[in-house]
C-alpha atoms as a PDB file:
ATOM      1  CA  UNK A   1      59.045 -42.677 -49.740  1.00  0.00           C
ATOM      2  CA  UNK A   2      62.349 -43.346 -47.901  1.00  0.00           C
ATOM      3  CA  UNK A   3      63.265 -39.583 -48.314  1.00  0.00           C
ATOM      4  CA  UNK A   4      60.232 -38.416 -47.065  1.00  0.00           C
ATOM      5  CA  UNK A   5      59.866 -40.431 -43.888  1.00  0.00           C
ATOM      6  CA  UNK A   6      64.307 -39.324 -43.113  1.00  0.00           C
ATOM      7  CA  UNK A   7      62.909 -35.648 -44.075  1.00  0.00           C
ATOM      8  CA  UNK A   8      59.771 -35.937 -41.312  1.00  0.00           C
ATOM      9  CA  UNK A   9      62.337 -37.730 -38.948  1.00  0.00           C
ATOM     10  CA  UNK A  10      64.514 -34.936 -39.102  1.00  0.00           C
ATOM     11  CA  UNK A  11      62.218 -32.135 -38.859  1.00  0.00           C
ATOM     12  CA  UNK A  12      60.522 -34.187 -35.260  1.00  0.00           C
ATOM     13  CA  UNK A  13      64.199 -34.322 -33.903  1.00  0.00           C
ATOM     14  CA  UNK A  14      65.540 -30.840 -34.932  1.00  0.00           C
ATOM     15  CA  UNK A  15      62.072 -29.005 -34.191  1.00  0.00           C
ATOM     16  CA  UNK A  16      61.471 -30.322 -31.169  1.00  0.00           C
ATOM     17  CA  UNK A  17      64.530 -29.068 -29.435  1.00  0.00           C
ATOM     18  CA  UNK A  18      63.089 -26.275 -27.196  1.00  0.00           C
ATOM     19  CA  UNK A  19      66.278 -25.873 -25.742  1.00  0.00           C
ATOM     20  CA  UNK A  20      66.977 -21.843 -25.180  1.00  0.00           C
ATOM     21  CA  UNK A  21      70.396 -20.691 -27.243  1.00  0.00           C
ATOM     22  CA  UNK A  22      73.182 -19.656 -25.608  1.00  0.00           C
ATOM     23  CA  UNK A  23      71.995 -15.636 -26.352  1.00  0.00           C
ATOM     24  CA  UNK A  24      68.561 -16.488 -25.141  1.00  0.00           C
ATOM     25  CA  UNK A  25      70.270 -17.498 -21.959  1.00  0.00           C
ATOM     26  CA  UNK A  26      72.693 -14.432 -21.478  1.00  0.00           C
ATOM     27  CA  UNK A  27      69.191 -12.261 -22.655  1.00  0.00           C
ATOM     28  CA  UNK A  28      67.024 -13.997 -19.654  1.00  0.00           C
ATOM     29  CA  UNK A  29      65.083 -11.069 -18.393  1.00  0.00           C
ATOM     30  CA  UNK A  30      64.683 -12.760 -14.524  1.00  0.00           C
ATOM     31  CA  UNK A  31      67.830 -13.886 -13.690  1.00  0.00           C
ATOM     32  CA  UNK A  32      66.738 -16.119  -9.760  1.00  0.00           C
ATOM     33  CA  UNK A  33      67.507 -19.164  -9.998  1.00  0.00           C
ATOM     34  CA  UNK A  34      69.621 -22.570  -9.878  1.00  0.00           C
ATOM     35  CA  UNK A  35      72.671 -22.477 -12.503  1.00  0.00           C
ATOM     36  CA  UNK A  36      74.922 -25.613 -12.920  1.00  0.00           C
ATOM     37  CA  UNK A  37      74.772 -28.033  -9.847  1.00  0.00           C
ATOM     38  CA  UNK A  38      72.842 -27.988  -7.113  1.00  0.00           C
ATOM     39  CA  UNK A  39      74.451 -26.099  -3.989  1.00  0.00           C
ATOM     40  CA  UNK A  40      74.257 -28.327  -0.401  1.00  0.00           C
ATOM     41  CA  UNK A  41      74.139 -26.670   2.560  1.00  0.00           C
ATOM     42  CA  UNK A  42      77.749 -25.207   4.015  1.00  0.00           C
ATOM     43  CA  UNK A  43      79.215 -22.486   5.596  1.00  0.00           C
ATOM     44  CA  UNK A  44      80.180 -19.898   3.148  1.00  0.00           C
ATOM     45  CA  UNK A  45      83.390 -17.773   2.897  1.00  0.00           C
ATOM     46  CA  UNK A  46      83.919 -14.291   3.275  1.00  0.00           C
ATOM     47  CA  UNK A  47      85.458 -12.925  -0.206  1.00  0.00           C
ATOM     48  CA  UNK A  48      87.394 -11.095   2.038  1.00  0.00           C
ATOM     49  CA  UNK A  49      88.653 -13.815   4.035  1.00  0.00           C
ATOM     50  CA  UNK A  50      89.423 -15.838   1.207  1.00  0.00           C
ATOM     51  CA  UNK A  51      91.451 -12.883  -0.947  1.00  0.00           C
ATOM     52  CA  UNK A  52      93.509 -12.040   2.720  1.00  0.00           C
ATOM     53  CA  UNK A  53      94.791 -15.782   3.452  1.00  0.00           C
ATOM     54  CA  UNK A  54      94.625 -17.214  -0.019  1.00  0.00           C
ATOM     55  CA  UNK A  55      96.863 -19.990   1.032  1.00  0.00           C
ATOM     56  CA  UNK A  56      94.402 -21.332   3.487  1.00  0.00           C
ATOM     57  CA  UNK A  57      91.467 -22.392   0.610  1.00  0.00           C
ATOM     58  CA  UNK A  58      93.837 -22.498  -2.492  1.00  0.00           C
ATOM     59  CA  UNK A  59      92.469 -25.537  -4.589  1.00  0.00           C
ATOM     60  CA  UNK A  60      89.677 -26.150  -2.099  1.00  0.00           C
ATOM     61  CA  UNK A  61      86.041 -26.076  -2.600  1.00  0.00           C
ATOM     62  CA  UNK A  62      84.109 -22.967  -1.060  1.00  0.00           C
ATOM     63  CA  UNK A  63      80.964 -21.199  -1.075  1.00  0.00           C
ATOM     64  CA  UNK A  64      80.615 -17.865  -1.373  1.00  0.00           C
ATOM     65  CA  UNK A  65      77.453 -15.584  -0.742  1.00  0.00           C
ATOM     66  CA  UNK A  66      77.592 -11.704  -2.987  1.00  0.00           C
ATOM     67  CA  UNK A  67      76.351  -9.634  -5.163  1.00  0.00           C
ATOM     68  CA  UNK A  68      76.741  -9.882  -9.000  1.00  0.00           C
ATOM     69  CA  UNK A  69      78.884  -6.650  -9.817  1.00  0.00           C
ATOM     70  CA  UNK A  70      79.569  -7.370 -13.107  1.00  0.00           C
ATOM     71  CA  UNK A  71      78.393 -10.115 -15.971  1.00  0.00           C
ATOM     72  CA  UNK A  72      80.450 -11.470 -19.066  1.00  0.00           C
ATOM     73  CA  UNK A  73      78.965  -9.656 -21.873  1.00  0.00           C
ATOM     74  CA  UNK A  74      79.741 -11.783 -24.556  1.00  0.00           C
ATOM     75  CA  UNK A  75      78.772 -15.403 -23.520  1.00  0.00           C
ATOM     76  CA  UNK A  76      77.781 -15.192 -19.647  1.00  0.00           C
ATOM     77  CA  UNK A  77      80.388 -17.114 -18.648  1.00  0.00           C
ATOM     78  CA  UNK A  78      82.351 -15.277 -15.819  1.00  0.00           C
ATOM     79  CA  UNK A  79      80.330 -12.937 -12.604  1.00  0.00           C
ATOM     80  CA  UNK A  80      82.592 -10.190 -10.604  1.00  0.00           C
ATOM     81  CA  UNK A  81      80.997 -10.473  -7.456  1.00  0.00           C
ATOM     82  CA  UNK A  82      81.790  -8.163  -4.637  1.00  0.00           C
ATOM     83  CA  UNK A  83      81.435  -9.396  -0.487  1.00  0.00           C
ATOM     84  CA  UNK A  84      78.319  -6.942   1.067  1.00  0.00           C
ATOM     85  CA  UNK A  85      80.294  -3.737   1.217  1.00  0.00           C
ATOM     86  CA  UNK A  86      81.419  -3.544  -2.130  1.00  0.00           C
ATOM     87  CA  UNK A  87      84.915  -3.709  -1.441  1.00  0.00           C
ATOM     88  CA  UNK A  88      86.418  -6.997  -2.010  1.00  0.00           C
ATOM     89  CA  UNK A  89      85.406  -8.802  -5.147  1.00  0.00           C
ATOM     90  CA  UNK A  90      86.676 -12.315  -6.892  1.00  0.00           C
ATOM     91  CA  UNK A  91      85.758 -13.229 -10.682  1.00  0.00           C
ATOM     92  CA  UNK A  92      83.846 -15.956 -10.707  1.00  0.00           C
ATOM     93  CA  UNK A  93      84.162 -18.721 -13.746  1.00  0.00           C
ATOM     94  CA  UNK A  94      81.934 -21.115 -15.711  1.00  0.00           C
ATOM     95  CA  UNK A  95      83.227 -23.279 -18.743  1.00  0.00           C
ATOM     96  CA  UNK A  96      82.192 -21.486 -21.510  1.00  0.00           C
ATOM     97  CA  UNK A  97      78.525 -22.785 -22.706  1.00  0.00           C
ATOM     98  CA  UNK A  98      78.121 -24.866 -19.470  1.00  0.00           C
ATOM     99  CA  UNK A  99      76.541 -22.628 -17.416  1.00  0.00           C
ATOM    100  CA  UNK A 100      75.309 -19.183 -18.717  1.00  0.00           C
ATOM    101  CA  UNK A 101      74.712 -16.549 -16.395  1.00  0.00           C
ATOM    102  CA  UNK A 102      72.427 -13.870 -17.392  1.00  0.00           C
ATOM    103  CA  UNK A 103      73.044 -10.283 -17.834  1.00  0.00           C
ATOM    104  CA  UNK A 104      70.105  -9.127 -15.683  1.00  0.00           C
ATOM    105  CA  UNK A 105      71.705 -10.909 -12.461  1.00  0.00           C
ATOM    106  CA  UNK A 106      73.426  -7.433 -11.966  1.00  0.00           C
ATOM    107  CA  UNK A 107      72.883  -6.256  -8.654  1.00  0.00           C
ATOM    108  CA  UNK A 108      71.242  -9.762  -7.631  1.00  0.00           C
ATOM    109  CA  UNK A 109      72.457 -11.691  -4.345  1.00  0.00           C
ATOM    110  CA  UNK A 110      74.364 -14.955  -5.433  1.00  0.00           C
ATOM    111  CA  UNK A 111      75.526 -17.970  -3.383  1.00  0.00           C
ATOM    112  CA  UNK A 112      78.322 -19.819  -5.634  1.00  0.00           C
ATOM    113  CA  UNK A 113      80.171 -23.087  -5.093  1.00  0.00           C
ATOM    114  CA  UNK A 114      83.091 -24.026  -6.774  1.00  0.00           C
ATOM    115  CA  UNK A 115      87.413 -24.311  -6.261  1.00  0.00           C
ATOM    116  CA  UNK A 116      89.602 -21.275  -5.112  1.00  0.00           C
ATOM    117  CA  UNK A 117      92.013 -21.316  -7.844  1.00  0.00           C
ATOM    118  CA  UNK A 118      95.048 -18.678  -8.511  1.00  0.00           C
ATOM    119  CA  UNK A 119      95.611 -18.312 -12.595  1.00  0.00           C
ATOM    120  CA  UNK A 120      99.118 -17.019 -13.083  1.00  0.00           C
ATOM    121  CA  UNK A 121     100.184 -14.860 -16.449  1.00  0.00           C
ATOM    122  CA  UNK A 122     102.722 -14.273 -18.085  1.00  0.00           C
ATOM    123  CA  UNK A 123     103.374 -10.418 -19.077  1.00  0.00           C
ATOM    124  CA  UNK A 124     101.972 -11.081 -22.497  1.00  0.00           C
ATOM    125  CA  UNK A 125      99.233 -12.936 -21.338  1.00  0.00           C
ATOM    126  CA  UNK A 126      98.418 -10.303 -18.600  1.00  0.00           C
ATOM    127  CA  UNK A 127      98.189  -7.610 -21.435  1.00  0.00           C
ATOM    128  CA  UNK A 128      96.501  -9.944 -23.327  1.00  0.00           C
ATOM    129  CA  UNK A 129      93.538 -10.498 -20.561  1.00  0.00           C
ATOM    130  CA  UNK A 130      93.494  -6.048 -20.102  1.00  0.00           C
ATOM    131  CA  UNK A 131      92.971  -6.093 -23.991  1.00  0.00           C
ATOM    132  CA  UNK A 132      90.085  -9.046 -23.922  1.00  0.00           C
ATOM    133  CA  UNK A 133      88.566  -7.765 -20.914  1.00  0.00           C
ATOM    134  CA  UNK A 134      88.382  -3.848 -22.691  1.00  0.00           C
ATOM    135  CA  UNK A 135      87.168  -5.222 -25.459  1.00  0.00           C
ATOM    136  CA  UNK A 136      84.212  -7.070 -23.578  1.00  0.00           C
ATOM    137  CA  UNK A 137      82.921  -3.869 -22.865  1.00  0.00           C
ATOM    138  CA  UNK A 138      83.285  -2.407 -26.539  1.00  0.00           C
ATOM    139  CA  UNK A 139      87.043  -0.401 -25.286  1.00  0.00           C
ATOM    140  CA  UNK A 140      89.814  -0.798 -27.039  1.00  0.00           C
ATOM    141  CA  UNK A 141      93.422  -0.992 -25.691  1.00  0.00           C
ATOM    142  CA  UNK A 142      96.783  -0.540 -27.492  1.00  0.00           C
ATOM    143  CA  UNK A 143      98.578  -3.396 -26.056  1.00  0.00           C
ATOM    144  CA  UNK A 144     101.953  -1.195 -26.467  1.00  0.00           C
ATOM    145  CA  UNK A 145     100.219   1.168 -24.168  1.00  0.00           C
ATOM    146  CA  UNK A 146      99.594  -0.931 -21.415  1.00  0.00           C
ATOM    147  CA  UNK A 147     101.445  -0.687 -17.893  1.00  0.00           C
ATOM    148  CA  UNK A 148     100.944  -3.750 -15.152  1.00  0.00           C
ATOM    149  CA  UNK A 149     100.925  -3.632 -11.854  1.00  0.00           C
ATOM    150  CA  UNK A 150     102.073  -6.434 -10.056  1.00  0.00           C
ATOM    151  CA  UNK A 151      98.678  -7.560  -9.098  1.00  0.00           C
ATOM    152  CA  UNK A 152      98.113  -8.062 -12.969  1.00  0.00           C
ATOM    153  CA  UNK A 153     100.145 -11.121 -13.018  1.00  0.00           C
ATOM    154  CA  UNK A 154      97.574 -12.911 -11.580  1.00  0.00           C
ATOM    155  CA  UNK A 155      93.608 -13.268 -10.632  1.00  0.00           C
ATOM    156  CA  UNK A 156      92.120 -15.628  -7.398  1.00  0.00           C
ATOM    157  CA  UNK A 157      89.371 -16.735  -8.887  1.00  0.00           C
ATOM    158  CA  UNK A 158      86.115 -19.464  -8.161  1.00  0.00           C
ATOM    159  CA  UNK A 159      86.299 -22.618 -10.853  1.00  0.00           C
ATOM    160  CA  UNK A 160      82.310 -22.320 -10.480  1.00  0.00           C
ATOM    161  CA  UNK A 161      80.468 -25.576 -10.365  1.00  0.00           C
ATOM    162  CA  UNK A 162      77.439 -24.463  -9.142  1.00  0.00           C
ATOM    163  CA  UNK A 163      75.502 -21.057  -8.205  1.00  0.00           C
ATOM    164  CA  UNK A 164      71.945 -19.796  -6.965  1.00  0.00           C
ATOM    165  CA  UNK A 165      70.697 -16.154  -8.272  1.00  0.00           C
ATOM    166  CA  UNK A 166      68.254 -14.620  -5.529  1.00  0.00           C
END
């Protein structure tokens, strides 16, 4: 009787989690809506303004308004967005499993919060993100083959704590 009653007890907590899966979320067919914390009202940064006087927000928290240029494939956990002409763009990070941002939010408007950060590489870790990043999208890189530029020794990025899919 004991086993049967741990059994049922089980089966209530495990089958009750309705909880979506980490692939259900990066498989979301609408993509609007609130991801991570809730965004208060601020004035947002140009992605611009922030990449052409980096020292001025370094380590500070901004908001951002753009347009989702590119999703993480694998686990949803990093946008490219790009400023409204396209030109400028800034990854955009999540801890991994925390927030998971859909592939359909390509093309959508976003408003994200979260800290300008600069991540600094080394030259094998620089060849090492080319190689990850190729392989994201199913390319594959021979690391020997690889040549950076200086701009690969580094990536501005948003430390995302918060973001708003329209």
């Amino acid at each position: 009787m004991y086993y049967c009653k741990t059994i049922l007890l089980l089966i209530f907590l495990f089958g009750c989690d309705n909880q979506p899966s980490e692939l259900d979320l990066l498989n979301k067919k609408n993509p609007k809506g609130d991801y991570g914390q809730s965004i208060s009202k601020g004035d947002a940064q140009n992605i611009n303004e922030l990449l052409k006087n980096p020292d001025n927000y370094l380590n500070r928290n901004v908001i951002v308004n753009g347009v989702i240029h590119e999703v993480c494939p694998m686990r949803g956990c990093w946008i490219q967005i790009s400023d409204i002409n396209g030109i400028d763009q800034i990854r955009v990070k999540v801890t991994d499993g925390e927030i998971v941002f859909p592939l359909s939010g390509k093309d959508h408007n976003v408003t994200v919060k979260g800290t300008f950060t600069r991540l600094d590489l080394s030259k094998e870790q620089a060849i090492n993100w080319k190689v990850h990043l190729a392989e994201e999208k199913g390319i594959t890189l021979n690391p020997d083959n690889i040549i950076l530029q200086e701009s690969d020794y580094y990536e501005y990025r948003i430390s995302c704590t918060g973001a708003v899919i329209l």
